[in-house]
N, C-alpha and C. Protein backbone atom coordinates (compact mmCIF):
# COMPACT_ATOMS: atom_id res chain seq x y z
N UNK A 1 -54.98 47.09 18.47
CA UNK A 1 -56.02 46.33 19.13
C UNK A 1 -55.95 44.85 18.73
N UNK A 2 -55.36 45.10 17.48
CA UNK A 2 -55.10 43.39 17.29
C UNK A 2 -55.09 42.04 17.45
N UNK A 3 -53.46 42.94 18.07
CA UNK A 3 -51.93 42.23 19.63
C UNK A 3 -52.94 42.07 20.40
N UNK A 4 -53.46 42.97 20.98
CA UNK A 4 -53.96 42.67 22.19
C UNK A 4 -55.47 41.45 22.41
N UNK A 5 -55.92 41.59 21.03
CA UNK A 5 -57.20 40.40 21.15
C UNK A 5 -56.38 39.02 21.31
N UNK A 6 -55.15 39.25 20.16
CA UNK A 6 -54.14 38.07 20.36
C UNK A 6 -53.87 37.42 21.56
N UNK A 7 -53.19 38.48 22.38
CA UNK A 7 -52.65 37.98 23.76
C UNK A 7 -53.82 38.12 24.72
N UNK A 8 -55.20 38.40 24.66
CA UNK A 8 -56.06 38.01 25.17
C UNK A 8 -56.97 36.62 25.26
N UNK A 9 -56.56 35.86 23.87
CA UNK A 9 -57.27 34.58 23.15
C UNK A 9 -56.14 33.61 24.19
N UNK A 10 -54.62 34.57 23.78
CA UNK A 10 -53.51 32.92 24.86
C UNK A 10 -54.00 33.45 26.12
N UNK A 11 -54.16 34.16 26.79
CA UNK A 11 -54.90 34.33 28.10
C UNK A 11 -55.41 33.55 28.80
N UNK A 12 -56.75 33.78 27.82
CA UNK A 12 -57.57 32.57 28.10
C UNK A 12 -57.49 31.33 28.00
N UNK A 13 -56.83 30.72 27.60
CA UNK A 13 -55.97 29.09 27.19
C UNK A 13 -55.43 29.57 28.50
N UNK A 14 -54.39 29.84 28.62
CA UNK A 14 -53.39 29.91 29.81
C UNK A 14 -54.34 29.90 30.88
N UNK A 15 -54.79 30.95 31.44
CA UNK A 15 -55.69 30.76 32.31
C UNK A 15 -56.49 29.71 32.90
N UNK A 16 -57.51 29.05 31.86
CA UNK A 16 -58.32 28.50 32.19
C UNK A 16 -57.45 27.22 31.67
N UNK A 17 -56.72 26.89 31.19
CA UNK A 17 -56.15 25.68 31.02
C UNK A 17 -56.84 24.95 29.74
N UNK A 18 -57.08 25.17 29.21
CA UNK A 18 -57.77 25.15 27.94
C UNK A 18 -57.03 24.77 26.61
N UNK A 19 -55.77 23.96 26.98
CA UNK A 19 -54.34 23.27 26.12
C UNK A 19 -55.39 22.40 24.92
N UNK A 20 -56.55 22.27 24.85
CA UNK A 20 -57.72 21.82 23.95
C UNK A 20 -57.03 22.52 22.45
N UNK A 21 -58.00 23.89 23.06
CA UNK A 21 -57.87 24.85 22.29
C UNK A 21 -56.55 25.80 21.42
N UNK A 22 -56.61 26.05 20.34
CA UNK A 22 -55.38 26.95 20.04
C UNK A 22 -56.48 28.59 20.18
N UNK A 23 -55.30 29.90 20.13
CA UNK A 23 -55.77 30.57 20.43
C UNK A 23 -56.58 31.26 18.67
N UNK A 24 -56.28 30.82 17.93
CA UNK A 24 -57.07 31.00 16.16
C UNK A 24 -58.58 30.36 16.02
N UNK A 25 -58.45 29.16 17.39
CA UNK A 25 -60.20 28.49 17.55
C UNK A 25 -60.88 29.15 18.14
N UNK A 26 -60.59 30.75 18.68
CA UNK A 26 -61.41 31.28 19.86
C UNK A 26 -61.96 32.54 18.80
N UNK A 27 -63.07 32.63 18.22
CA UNK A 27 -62.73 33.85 17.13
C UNK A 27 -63.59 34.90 18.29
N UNK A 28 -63.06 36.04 17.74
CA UNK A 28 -63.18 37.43 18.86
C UNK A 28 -64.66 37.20 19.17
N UNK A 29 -65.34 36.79 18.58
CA UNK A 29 -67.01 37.24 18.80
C UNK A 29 -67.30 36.16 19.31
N UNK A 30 -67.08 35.27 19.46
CA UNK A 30 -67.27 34.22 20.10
C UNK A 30 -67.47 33.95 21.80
N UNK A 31 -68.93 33.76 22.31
CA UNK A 31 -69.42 33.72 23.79
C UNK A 31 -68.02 32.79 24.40
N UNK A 32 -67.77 33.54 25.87
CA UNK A 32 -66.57 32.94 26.33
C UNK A 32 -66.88 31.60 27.42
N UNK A 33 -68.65 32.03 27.78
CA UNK A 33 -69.18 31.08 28.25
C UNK A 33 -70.34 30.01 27.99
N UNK A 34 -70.69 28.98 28.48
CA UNK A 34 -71.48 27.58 27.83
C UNK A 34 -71.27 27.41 26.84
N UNK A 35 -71.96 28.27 25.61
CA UNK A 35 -72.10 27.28 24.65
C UNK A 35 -71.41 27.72 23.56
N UNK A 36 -70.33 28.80 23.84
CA UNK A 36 -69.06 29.51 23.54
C UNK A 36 -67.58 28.14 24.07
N UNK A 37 -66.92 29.34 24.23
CA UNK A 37 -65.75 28.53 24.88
C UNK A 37 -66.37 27.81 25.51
N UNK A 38 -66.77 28.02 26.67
CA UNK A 38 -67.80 26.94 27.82
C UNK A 38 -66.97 27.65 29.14
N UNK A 39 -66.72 28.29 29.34
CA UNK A 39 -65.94 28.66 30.57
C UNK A 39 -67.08 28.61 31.65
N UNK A 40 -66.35 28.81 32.82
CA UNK A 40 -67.20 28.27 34.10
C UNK A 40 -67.25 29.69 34.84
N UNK A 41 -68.02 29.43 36.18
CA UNK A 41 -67.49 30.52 37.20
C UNK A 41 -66.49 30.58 38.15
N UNK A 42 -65.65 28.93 38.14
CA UNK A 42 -64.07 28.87 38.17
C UNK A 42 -63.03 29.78 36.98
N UNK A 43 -63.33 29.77 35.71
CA UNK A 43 -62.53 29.97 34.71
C UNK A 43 -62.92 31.41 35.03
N UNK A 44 -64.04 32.15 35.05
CA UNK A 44 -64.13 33.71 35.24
C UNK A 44 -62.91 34.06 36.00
N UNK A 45 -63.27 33.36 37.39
CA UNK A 45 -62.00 33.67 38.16
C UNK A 45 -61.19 34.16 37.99
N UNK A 46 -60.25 32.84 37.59
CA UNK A 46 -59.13 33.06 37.23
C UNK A 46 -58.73 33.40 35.83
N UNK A 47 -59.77 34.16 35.17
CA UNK A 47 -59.45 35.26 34.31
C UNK A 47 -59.23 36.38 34.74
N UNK A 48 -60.52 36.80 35.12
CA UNK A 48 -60.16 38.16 35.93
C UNK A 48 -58.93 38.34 37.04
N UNK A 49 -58.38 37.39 37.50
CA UNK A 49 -56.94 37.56 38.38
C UNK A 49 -55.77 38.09 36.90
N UNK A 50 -56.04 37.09 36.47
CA UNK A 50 -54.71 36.74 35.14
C UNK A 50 -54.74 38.44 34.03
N UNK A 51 -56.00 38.98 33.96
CA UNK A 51 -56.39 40.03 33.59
C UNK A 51 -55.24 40.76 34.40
N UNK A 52 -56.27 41.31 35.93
CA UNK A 52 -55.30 42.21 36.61
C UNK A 52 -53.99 42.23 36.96
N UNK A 53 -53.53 40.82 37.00
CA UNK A 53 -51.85 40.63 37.17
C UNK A 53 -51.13 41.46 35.88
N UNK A 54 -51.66 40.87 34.40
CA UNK A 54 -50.69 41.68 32.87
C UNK A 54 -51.62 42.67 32.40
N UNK A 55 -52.21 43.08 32.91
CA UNK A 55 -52.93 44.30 32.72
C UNK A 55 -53.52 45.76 33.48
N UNK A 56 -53.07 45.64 34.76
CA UNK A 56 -52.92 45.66 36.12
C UNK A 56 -54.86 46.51 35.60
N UNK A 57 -55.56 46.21 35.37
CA UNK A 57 -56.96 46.23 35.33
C UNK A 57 -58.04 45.53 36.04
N UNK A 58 -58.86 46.52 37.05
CA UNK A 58 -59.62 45.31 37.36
C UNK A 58 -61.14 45.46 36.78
N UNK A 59 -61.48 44.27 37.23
CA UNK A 59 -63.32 44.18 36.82
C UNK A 59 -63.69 44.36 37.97
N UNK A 60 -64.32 45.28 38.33
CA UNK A 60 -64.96 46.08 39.94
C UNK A 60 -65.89 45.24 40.36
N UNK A 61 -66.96 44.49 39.18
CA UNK A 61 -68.43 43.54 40.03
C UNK A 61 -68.65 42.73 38.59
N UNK A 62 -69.67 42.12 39.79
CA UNK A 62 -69.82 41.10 38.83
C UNK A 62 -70.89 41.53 37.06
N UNK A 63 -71.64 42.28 37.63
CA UNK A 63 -72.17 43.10 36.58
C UNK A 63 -71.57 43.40 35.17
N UNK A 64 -70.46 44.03 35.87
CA UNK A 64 -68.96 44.29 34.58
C UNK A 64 -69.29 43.41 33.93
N UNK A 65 -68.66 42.50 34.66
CA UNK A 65 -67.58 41.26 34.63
C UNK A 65 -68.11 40.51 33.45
N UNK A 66 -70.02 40.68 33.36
CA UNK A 66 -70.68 39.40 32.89
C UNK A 66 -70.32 40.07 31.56
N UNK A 67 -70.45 41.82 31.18
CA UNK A 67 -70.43 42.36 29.67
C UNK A 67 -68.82 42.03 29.42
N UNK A 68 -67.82 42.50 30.11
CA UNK A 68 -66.72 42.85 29.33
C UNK A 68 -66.12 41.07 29.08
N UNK A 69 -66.60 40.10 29.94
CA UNK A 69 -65.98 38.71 29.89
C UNK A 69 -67.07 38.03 28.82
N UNK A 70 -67.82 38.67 28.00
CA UNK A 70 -68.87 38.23 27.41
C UNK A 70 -67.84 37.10 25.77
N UNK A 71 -66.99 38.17 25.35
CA UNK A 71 -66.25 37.61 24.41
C UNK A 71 -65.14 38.26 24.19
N UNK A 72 -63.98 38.16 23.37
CA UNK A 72 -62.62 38.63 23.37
C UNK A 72 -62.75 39.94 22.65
N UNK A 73 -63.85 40.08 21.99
CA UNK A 73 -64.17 41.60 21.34
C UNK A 73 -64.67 42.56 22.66
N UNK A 74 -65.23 42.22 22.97
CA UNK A 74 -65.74 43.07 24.30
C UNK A 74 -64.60 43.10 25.79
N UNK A 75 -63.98 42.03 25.97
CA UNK A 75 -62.76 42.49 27.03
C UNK A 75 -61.68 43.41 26.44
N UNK A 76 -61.32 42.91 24.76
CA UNK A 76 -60.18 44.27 24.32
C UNK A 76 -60.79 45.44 24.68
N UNK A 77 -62.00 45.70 24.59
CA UNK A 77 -62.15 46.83 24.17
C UNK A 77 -62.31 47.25 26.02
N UNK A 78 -62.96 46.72 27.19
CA UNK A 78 -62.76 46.89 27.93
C UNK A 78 -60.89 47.25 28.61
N UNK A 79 -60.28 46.38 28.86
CA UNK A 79 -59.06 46.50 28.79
C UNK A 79 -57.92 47.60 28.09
N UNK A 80 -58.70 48.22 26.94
CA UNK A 80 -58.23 48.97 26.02
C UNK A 80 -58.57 50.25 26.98
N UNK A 81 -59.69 50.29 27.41
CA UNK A 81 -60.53 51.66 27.54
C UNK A 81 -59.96 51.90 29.34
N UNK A 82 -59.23 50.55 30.05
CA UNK A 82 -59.41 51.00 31.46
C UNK A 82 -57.73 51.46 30.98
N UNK A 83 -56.70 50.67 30.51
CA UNK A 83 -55.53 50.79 30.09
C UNK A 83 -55.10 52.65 29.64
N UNK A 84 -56.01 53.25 28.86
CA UNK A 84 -55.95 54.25 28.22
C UNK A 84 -56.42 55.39 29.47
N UNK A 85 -56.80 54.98 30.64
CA UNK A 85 -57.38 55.93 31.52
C UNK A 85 -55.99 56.42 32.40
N UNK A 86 -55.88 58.00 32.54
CA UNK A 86 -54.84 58.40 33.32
C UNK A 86 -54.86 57.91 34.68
N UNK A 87 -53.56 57.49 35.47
CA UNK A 87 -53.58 57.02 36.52
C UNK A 87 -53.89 58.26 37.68
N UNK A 88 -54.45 57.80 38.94
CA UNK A 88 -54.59 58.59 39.74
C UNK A 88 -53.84 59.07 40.45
């Protein structure tokens, strides 16, 4: 689960463009939006794309979207849990 908070922290840099940040300034618990990272409802976006492209996972609504995009502890574990589900 680590790796994966890891390559979830460059994600989010990558994603949202966020070349500010290194991915060691984003600590897992840390709000991904305002007064956190500060991400927008542009940056959701194109998280959740960048998500389903290397993770082929999606966030179904926005509801999800607001818990599992809340911080990098809560998308691993999202991501972890859709990843681990047998395919149909």
């Amino acid at each position: 689960m680590e790796q994966l908070k890891q390559e979830l922290r460059q994600l989010v840099i990558d994603s949202c463009h966020l070349e500010h940040l290194l991915p060691d300034g984003i600590a897992y618990d840390t709000p991904l939006f305002q007064e956190g990272v500060g991400l927008d409802s542009v940056d959701v976006l194109e998280l959740a794309v960048a998500i389903e492209r290397r993770y082929q996972v999606t966030i179904p609504d926005e509801q999800i979207a607001k818990r599992v995009l809340a911080s990098i502890d809560a998308l691993a574990e999202f991501v972890h849990s859709q990843s681990a589900r047998p395919s149909i």
